[in-house]
N, C-alpha and C. Protein backbone atom coordinates (compact mmCIF):
# COMPACT_ATOMS: atom_id res chain seq x y z
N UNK A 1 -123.95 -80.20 -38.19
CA UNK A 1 -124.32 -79.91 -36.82
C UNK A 1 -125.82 -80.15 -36.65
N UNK A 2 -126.32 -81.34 -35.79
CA UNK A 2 -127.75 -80.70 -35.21
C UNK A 2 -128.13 -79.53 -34.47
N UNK A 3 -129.72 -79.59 -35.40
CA UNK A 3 -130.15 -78.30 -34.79
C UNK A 3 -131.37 -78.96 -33.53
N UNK A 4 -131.31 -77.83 -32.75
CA UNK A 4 -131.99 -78.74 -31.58
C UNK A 4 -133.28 -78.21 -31.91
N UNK A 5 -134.24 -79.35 -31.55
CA UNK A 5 -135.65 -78.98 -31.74
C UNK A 5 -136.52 -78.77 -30.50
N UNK A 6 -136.11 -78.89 -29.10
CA UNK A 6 -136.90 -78.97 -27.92
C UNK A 6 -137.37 -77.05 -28.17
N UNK A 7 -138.12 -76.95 -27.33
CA UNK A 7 -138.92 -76.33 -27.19
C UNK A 7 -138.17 -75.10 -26.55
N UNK A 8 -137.37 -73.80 -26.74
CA UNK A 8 -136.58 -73.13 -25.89
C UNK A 8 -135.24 -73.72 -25.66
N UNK A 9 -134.94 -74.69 -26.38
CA UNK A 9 -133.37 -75.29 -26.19
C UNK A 9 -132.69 -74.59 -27.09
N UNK A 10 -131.14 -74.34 -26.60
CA UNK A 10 -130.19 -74.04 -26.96
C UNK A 10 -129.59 -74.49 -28.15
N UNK A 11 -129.77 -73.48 -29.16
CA UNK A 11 -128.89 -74.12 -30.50
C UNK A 11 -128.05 -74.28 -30.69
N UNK A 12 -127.11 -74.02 -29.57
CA UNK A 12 -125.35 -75.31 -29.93
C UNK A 12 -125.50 -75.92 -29.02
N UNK A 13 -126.22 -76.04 -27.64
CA UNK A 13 -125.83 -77.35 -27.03
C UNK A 13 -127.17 -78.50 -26.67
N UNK A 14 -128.24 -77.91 -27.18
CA UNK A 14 -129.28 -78.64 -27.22
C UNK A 14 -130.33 -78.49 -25.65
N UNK A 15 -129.49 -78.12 -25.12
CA UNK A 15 -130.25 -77.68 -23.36
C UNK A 15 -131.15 -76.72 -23.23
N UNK A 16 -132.10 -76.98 -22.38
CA UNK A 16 -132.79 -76.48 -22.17
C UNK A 16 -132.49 -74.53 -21.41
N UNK A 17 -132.81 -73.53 -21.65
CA UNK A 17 -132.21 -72.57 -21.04
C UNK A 17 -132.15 -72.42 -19.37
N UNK A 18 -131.42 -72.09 -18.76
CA UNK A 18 -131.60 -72.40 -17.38
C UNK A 18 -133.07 -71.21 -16.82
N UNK A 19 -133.79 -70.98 -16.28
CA UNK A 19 -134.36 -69.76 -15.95
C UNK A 19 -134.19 -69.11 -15.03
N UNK A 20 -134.20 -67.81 -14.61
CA UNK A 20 -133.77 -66.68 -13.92
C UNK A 20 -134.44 -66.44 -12.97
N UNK A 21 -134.69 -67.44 -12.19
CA UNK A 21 -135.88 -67.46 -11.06
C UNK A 21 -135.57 -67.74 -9.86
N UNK A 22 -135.55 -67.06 -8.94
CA UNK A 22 -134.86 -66.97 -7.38
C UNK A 22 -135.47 -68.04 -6.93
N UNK A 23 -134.59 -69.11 -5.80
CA UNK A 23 -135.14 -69.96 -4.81
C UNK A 23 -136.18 -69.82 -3.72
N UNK A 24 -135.97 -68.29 -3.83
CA UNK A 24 -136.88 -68.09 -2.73
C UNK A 24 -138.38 -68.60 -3.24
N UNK A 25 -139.18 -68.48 -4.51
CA UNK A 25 -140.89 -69.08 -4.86
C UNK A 25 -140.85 -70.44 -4.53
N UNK A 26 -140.05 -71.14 -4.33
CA UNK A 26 -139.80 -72.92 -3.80
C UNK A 26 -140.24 -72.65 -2.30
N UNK A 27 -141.08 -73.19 -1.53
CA UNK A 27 -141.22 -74.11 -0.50
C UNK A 27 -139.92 -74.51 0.24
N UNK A 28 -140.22 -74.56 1.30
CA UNK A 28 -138.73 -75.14 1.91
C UNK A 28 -138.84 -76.60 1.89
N UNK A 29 -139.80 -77.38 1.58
CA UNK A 29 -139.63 -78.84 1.53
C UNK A 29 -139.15 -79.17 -0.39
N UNK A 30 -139.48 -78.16 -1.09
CA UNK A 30 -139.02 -78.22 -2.72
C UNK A 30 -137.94 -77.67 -2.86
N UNK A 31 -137.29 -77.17 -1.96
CA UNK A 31 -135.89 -76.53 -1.55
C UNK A 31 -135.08 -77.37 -1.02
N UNK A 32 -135.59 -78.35 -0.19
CA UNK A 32 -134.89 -79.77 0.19
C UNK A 32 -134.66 -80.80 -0.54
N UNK A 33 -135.97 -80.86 -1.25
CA UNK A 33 -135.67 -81.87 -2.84
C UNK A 33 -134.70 -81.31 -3.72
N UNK A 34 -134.99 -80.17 -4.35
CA UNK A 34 -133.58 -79.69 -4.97
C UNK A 34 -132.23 -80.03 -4.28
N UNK A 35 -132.42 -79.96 -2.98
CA UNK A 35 -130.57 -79.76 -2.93
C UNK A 35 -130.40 -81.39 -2.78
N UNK A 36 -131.71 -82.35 -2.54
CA UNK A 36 -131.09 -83.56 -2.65
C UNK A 36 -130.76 -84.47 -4.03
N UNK A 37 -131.67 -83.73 -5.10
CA UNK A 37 -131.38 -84.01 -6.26
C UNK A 37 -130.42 -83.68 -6.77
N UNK A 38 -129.63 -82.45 -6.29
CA UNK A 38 -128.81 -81.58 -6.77
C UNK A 38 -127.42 -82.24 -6.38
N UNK A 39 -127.65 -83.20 -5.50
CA UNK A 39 -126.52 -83.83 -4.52
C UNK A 39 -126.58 -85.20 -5.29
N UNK A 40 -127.12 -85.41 -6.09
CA UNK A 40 -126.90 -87.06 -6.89
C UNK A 40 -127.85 -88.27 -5.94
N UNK A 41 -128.94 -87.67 -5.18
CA UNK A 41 -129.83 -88.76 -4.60
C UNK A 41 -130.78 -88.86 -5.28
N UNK A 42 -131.15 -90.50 -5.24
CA UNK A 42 -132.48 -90.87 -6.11
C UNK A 42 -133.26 -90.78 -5.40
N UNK A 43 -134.37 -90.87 -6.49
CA UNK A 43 -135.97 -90.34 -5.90
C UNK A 43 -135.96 -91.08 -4.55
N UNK A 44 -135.70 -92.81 -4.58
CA UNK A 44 -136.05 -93.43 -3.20
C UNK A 44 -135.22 -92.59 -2.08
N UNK A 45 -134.22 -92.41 -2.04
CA UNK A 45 -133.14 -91.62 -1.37
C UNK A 45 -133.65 -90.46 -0.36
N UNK A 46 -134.26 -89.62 -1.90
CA UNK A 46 -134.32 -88.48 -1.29
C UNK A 46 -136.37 -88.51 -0.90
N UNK A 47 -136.97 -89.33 -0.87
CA UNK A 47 -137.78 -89.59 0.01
C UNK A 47 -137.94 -90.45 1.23
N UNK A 48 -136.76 -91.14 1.75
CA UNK A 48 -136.25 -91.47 2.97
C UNK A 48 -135.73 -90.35 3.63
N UNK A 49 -135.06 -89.33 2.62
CA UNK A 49 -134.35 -88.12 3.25
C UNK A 49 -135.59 -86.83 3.44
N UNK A 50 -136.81 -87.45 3.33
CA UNK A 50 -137.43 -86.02 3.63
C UNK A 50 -138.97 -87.03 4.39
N UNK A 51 -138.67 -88.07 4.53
CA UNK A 51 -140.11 -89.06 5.07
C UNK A 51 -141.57 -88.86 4.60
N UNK A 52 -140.96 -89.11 3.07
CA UNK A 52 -142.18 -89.11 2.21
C UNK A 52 -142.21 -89.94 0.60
N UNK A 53 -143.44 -90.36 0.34
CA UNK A 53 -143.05 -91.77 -0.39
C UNK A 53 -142.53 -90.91 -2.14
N UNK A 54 -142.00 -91.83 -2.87
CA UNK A 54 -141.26 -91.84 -3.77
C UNK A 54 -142.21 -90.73 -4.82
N UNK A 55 -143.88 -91.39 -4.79
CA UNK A 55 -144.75 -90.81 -5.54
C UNK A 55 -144.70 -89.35 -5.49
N UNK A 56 -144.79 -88.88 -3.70
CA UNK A 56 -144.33 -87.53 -3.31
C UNK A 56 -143.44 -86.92 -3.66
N UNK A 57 -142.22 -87.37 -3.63
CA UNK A 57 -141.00 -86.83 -4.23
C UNK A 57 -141.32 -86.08 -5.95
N UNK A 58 -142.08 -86.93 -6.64
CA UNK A 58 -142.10 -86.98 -7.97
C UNK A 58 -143.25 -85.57 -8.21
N UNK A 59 -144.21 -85.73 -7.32
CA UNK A 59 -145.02 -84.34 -7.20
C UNK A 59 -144.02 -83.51 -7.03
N UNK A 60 -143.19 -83.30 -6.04
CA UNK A 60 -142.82 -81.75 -5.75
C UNK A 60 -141.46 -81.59 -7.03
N UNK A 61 -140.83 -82.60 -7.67
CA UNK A 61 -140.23 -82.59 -8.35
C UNK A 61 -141.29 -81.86 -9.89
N UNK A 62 -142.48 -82.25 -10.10
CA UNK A 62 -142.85 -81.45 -11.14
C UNK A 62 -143.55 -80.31 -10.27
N UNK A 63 -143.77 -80.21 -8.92
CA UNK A 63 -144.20 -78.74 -8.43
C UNK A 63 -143.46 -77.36 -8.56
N UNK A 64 -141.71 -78.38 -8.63
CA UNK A 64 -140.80 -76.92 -8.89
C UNK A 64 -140.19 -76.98 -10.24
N UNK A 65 -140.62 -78.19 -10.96
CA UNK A 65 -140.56 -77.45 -12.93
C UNK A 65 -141.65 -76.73 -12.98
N UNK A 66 -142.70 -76.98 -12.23
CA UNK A 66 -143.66 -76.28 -12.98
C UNK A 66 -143.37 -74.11 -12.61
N UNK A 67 -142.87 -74.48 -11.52
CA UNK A 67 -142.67 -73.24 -10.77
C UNK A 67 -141.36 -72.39 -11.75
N UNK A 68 -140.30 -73.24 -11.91
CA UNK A 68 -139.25 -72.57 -12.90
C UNK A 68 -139.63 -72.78 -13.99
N UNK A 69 -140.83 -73.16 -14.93
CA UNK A 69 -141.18 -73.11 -16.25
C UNK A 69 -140.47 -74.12 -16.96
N UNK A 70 -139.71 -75.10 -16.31
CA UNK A 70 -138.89 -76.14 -17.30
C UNK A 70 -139.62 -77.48 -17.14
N UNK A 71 -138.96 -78.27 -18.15
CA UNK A 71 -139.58 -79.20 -18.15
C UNK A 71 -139.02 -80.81 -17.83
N UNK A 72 -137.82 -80.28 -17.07
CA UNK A 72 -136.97 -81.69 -16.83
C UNK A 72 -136.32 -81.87 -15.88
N UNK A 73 -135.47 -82.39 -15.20
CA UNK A 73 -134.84 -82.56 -13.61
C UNK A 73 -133.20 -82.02 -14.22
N UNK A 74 -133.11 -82.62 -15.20
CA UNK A 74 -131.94 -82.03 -15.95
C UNK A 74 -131.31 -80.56 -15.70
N UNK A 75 -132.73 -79.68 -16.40
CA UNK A 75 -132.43 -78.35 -16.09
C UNK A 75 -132.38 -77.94 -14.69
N UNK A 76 -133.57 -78.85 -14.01
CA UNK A 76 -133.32 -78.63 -12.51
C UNK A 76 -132.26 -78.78 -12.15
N UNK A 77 -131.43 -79.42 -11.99
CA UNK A 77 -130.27 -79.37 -11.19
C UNK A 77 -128.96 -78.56 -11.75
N UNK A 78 -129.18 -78.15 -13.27
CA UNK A 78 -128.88 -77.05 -13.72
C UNK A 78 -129.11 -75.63 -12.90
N UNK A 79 -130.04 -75.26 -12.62
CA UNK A 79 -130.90 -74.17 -11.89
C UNK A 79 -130.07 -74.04 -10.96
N UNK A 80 -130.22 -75.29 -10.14
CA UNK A 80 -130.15 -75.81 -8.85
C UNK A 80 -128.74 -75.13 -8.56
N UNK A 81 -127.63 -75.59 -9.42
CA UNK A 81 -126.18 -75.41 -9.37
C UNK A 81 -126.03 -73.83 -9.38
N UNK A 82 -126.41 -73.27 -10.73
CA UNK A 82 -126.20 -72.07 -11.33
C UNK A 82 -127.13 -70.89 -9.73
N UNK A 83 -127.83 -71.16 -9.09
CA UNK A 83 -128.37 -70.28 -7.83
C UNK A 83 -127.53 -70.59 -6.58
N UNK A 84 -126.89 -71.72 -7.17
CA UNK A 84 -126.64 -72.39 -5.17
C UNK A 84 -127.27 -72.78 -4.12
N UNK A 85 -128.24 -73.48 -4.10
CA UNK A 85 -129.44 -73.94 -3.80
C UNK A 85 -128.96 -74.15 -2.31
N UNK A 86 -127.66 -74.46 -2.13
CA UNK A 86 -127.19 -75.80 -0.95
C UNK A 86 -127.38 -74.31 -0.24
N UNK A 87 -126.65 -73.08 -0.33
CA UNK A 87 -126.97 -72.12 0.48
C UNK A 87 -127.92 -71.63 1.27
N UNK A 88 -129.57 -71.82 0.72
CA UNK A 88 -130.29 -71.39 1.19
C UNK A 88 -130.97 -71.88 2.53
């Protein structure tokens, strides 16, 4: 069996842990990126879907790892799922 070496990852499945952090510290425009990431849109996508360029997208995309302490879009949309993001 590998053992996972990331940083806070899970030793049987290698993932990152999800964190326990309410939607509400997100912005409502990093609340819109989530649920469009969360929905399977790419960066170009979901900066047509919010009228802002791709580079932008990629800021608020590390504005809300940095905010949930993770370090990947992965876990984000992990997060994303596990809170219900689309709700808010």
């Amino acid at each position: 069996m590998r053992i996972a070496r990331t940083r806070g990852a899970d030793s049987m499945t290698g993932e990152e842990p999800v964190p326990n952090v309410s939607p509400g510290v997100l912005s409502p425009t990093e609340l819109r990126v989530a649920k469009l990431l969360t929905a399977g849109c790419s960066v170009s996508q979901i900066a047509d879907g919010i009228n802002a360029s791709p580079q932008m997208v990629e800021s608020h995309c590390n504005a809300i790892c940095g905010k949930l302490g993770i370090d990947d879009q992965t876990t984000l949309v992990r997060w994303a799922i596990r809170f219900d993001v689309e709700r808010w």
